[in-house]
C-alpha atoms as a PDB file:
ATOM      1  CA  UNK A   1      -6.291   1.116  -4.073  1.00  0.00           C
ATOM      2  CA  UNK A   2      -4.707   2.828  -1.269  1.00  0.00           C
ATOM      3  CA  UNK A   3      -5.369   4.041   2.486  1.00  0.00           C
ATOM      4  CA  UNK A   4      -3.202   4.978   5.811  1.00  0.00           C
ATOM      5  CA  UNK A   5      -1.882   2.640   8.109  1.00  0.00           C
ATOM      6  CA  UNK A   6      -4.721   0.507   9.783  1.00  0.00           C
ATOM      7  CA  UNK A   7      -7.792   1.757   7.043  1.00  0.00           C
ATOM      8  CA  UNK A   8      -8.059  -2.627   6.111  1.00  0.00           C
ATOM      9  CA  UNK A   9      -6.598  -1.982   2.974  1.00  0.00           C
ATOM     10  CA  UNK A  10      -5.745  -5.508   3.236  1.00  0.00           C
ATOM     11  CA  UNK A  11      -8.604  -6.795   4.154  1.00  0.00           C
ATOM     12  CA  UNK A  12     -10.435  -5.214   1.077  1.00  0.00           C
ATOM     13  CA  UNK A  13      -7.922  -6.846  -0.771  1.00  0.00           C
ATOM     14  CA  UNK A  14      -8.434 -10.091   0.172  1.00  0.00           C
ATOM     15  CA  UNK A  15     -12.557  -9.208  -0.589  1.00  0.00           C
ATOM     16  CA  UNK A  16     -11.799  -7.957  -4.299  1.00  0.00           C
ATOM     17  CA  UNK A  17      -9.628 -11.265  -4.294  1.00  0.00           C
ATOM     18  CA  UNK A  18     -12.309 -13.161  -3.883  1.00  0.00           C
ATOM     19  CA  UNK A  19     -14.417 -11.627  -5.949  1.00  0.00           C
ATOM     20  CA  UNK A  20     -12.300 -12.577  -8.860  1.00  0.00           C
ATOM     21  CA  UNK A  21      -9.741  -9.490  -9.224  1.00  0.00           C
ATOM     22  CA  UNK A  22      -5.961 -10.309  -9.214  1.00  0.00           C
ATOM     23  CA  UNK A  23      -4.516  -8.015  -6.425  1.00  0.00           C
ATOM     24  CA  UNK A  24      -1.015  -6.786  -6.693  1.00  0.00           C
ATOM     25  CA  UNK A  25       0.211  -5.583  -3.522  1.00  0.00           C
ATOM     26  CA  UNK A  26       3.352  -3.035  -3.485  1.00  0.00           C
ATOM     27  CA  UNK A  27       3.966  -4.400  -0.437  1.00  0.00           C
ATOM     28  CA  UNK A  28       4.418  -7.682  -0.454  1.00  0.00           C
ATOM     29  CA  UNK A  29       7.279  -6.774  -3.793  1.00  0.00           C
ATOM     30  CA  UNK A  30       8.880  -4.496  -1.552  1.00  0.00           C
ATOM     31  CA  UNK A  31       9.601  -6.908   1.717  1.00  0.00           C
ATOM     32  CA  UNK A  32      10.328  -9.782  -1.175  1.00  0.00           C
ATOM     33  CA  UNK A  33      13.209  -6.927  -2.418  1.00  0.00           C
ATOM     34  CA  UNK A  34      14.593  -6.517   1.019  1.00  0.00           C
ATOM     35  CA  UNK A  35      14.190 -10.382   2.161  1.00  0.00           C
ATOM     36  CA  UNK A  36      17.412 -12.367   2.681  1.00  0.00           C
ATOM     37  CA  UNK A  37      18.209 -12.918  -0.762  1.00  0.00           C
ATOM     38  CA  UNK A  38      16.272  -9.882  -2.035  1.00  0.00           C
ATOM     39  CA  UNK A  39      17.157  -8.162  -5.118  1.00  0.00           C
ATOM     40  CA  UNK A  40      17.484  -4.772  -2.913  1.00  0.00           C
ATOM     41  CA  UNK A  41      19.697  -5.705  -0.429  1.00  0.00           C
ATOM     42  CA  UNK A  42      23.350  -5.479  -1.899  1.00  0.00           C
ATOM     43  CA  UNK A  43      22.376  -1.638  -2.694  1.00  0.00           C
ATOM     44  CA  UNK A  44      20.806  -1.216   0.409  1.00  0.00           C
ATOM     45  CA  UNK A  45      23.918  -2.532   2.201  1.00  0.00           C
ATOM     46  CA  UNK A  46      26.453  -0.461  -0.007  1.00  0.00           C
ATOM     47  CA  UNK A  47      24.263   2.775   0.653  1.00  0.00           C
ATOM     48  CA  UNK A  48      23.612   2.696   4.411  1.00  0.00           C
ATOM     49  CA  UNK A  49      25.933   0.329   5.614  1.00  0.00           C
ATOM     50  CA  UNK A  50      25.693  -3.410   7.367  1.00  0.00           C
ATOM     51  CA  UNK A  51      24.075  -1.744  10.457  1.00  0.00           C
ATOM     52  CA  UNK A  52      20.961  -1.621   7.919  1.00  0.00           C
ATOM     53  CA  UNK A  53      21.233  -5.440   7.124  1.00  0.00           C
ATOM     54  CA  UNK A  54      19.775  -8.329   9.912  1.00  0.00           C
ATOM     55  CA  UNK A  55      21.923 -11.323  10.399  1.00  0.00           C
ATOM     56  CA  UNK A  56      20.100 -13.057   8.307  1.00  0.00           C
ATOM     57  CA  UNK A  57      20.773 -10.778   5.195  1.00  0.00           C
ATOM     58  CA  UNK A  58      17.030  -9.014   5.447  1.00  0.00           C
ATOM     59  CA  UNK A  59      17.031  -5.501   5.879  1.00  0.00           C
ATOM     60  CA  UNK A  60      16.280  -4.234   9.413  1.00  0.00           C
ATOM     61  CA  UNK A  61      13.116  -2.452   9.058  1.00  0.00           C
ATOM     62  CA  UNK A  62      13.686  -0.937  12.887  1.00  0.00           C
ATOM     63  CA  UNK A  63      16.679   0.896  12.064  1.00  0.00           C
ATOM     64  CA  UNK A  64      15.961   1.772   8.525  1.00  0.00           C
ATOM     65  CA  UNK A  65      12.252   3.193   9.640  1.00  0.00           C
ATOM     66  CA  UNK A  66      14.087   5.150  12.268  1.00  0.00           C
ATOM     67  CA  UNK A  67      16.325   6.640   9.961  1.00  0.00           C
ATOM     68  CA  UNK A  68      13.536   7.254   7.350  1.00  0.00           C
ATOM     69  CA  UNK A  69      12.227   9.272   9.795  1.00  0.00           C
ATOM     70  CA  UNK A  70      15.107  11.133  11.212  1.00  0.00           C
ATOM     71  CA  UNK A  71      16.305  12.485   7.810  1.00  0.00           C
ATOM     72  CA  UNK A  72      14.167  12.614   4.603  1.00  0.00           C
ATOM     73  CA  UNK A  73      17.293  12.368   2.572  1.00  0.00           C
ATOM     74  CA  UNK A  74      17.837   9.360   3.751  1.00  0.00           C
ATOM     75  CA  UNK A  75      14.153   8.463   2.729  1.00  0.00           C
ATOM     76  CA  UNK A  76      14.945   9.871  -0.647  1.00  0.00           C
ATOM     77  CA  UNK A  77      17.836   7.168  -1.420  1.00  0.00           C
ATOM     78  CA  UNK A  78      16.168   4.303  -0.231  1.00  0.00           C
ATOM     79  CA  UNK A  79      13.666   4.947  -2.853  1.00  0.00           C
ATOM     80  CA  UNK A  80      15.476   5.644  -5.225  1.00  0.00           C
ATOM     81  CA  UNK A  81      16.975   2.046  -4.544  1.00  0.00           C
ATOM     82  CA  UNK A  82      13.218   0.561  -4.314  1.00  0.00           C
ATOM     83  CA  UNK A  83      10.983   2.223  -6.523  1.00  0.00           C
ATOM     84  CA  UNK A  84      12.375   1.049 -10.051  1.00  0.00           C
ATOM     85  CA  UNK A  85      12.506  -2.402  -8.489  1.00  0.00           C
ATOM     86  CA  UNK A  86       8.987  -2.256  -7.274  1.00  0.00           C
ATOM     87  CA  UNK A  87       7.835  -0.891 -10.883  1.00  0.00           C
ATOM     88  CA  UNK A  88       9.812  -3.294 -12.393  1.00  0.00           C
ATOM     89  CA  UNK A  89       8.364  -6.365 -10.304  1.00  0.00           C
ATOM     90  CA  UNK A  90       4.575  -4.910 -10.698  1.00  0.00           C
ATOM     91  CA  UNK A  91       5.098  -4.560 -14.137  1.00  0.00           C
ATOM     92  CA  UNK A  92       5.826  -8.371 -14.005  1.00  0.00           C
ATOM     93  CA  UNK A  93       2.627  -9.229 -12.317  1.00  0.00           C
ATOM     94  CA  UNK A  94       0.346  -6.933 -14.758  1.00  0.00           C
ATOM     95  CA  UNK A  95       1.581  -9.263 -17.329  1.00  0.00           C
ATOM     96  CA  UNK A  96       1.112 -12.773 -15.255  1.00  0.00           C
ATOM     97  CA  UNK A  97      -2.521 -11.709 -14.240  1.00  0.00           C
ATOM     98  CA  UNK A  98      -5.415 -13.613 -15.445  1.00  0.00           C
ATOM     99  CA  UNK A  99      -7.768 -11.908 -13.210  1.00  0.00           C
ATOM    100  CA  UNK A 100     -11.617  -9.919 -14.118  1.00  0.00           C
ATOM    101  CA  UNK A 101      -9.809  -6.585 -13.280  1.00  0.00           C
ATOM    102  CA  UNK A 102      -6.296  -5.534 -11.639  1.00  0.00           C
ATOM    103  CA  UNK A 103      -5.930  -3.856  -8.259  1.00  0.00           C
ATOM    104  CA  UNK A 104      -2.615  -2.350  -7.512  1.00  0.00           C
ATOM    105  CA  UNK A 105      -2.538  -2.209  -3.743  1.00  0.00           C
ATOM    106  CA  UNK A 106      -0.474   0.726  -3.068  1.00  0.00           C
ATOM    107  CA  UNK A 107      -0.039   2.190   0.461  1.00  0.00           C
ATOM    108  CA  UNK A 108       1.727   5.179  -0.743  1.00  0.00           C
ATOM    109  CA  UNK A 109      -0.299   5.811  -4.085  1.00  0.00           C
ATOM    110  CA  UNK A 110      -0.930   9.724  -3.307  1.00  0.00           C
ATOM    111  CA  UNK A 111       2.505  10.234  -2.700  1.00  0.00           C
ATOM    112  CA  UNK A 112       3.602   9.091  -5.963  1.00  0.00           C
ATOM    113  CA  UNK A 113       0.419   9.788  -7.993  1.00  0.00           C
ATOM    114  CA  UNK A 114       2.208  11.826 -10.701  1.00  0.00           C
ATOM    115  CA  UNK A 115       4.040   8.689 -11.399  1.00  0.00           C
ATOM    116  CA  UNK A 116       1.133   5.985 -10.452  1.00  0.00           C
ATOM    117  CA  UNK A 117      -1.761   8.210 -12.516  1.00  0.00           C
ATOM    118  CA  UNK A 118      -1.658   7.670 -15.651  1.00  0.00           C
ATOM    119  CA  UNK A 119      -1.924   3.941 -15.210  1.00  0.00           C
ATOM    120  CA  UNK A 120      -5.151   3.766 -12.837  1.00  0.00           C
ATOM    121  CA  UNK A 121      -8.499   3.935 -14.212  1.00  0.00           C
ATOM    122  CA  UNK A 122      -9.509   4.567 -11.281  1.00  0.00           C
ATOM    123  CA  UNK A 123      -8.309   5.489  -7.256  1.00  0.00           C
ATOM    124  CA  UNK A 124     -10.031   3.658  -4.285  1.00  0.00           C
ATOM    125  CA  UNK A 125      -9.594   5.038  -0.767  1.00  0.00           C
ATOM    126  CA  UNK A 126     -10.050   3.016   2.141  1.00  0.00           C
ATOM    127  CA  UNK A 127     -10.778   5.037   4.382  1.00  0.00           C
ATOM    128  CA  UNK A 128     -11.380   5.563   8.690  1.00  0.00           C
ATOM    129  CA  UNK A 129     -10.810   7.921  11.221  1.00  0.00           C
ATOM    130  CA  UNK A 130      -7.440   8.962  12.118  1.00  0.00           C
ATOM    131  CA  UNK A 131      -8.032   8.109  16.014  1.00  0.00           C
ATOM    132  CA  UNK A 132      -8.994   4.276  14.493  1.00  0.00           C
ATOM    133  CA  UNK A 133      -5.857   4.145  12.428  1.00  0.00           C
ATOM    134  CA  UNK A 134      -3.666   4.685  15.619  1.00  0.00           C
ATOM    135  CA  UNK A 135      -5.957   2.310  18.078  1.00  0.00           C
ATOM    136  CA  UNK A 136      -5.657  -0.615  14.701  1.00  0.00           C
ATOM    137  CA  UNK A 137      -2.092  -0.277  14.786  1.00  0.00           C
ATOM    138  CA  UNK A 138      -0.898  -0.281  18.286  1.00  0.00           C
ATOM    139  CA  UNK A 139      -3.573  -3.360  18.996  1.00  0.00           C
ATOM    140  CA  UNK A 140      -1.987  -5.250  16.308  1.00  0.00           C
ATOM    141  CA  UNK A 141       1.934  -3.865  16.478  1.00  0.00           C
ATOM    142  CA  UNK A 142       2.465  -2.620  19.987  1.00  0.00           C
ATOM    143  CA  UNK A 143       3.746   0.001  18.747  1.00  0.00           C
ATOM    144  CA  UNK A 144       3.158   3.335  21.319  1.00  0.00           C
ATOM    145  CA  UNK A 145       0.614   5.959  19.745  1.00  0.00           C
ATOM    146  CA  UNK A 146       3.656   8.661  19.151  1.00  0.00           C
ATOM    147  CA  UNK A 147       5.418   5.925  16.867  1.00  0.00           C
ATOM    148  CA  UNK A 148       2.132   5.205  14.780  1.00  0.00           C
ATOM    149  CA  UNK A 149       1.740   9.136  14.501  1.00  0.00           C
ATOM    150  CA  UNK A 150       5.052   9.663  13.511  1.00  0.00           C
ATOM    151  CA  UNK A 151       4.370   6.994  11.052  1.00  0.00           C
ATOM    152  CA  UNK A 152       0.737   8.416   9.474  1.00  0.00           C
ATOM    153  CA  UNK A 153       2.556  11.879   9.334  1.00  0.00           C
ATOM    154  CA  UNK A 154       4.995  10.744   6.415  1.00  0.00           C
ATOM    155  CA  UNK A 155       1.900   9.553   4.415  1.00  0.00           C
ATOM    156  CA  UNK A 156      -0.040  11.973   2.606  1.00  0.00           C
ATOM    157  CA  UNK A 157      -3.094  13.202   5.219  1.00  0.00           C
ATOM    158  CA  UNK A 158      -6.868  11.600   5.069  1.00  0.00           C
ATOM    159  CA  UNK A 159      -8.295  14.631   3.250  1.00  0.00           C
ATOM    160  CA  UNK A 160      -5.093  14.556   0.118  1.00  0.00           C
ATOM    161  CA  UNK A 161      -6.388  11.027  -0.509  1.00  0.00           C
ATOM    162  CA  UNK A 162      -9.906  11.365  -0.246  1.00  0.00           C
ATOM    163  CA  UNK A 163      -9.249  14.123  -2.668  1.00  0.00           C
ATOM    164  CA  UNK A 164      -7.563  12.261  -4.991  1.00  0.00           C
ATOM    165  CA  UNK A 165     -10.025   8.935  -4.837  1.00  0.00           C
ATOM    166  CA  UNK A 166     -12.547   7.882  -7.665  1.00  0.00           C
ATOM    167  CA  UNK A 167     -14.217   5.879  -4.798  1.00  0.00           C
ATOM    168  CA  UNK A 168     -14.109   5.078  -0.846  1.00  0.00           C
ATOM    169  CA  UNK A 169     -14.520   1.987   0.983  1.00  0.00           C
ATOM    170  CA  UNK A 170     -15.427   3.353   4.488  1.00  0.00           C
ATOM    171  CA  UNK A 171     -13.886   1.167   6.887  1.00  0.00           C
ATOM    172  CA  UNK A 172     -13.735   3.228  10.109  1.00  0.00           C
ATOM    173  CA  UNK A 173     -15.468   3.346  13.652  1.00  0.00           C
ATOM    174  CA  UNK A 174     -18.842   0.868  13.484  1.00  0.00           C
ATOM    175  CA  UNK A 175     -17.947  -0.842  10.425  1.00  0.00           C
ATOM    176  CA  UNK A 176     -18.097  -4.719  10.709  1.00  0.00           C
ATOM    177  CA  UNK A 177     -17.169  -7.140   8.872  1.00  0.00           C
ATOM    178  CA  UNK A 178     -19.912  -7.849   7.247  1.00  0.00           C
ATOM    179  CA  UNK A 179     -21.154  -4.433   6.474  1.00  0.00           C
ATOM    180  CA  UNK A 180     -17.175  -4.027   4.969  1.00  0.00           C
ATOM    181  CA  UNK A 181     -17.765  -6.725   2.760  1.00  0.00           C
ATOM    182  CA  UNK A 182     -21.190  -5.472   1.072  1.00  0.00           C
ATOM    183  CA  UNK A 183     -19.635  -2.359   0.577  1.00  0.00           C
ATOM    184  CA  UNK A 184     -16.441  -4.043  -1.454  1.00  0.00           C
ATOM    185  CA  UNK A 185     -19.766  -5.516  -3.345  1.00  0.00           C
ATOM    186  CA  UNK A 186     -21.364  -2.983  -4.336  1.00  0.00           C
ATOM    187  CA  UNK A 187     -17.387  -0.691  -5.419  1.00  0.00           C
ATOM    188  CA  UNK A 188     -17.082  -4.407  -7.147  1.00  0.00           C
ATOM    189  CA  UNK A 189     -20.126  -4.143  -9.068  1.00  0.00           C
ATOM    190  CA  UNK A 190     -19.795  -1.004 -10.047  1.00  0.00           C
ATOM    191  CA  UNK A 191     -16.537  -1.623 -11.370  1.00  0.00           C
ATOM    192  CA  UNK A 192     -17.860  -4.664 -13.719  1.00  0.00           C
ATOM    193  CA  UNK A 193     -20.423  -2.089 -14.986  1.00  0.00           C
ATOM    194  CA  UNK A 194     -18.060   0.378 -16.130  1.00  0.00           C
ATOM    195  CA  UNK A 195     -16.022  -2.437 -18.202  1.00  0.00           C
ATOM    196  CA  UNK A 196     -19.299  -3.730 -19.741  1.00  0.00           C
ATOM    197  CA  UNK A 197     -19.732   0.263 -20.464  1.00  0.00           C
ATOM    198  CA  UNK A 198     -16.650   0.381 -21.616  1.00  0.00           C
ATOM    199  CA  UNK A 199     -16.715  -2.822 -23.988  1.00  0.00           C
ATOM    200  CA  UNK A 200     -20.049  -2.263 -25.455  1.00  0.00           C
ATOM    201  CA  UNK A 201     -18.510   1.524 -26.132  1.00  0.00           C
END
């Protein structure tokens, strides 16, 4: 599953959750990497410096977002420092999970699909309109429109991942709650029907 900043990704997670699937989000492994402690942070700290580590040993998002941004080299060797951690961590929690079917929450799942492919049986897009993304994030971040656009413009656009998706979880402009929700229902059901198809095959 995947989506831009502010589609509810996570809120369709915590639906599918509920519904019985075992949810791993990306995420969450990444911030647990780069938490005081994390299994990231002494590379992190050699490569960039201690002006990239808080005083409390976490990275510092701020500065290394900033940088992220100014330079996509400097993009380029952070993931290098994440990415086999996060593979190695979800690979971890594939094995642990006990649940009806796995979601891999993945925020940046078209950027990396030649690596993230072959293991989906499927890609879900939650998807809205741009305009929504940047309203969802400012209201919840304070962030100023500019940053959340600078932001959505290193992930891959709407129309690469609605290219790339199996199916789509509209989530945008006039979507409630509650009309969210039957929608996860009926991508839900569907899904159980293909694995019956698939067992009695």
């Amino acid at each position: 599953m995947t989506g831009g900043i502010g589609s509810g990704k996570s809120t369709v997670a915590q639906f599918l959750a509920a519904r019985g699937a075992s949810v791993i989000d990306a995420d969450a492994l990444s911030r647990a990497l780069t938490q005081p402690g994390g299994q990231a942070m002494p590379a992190i700290a050699a490569e960039f410096g201690q002006r990239a580590v808080q005083a409390d040993g976490a990275m510092d998002r701020s500065y290394m977002r900033q940088r992220v941004f100014d330079d996509v080299k400097v993009r380029h060797r952070l993931e290098q420092i994440l990415h086999p951690l996060i593979g190695a961590a979800m690979q971890a929690a594939t094995q642990a999970a006990t649940g009806l079917y796995l979601v891999y929450d993945i925020p940046l799942l078209v950027e990396s699909l030649a690596r993230y492919r072959p293991l989906m049986d499927r890609i879900c897009v939650v998807d809205c309109e741009e305009t929504e993304q940047i309203a969802r994030v400012q209201a919840r971040s304070g962030l100023s429109a500019q940053a959340v656009t600078d932001i959505m413009n290193t992930q891959a656009s709407r129309g690469q991942r609605l290219a790339a998706a199996d199916d789509v979880i509209f989530n945008g402009i006039g979507i409630s709650t509650a009309m969210l929700e039957e929608r996860v229902q009926q991508v839900h059901d569907s899904w159980l029907q293909l694995m019956a198809q698939r067992k009695a095959s």
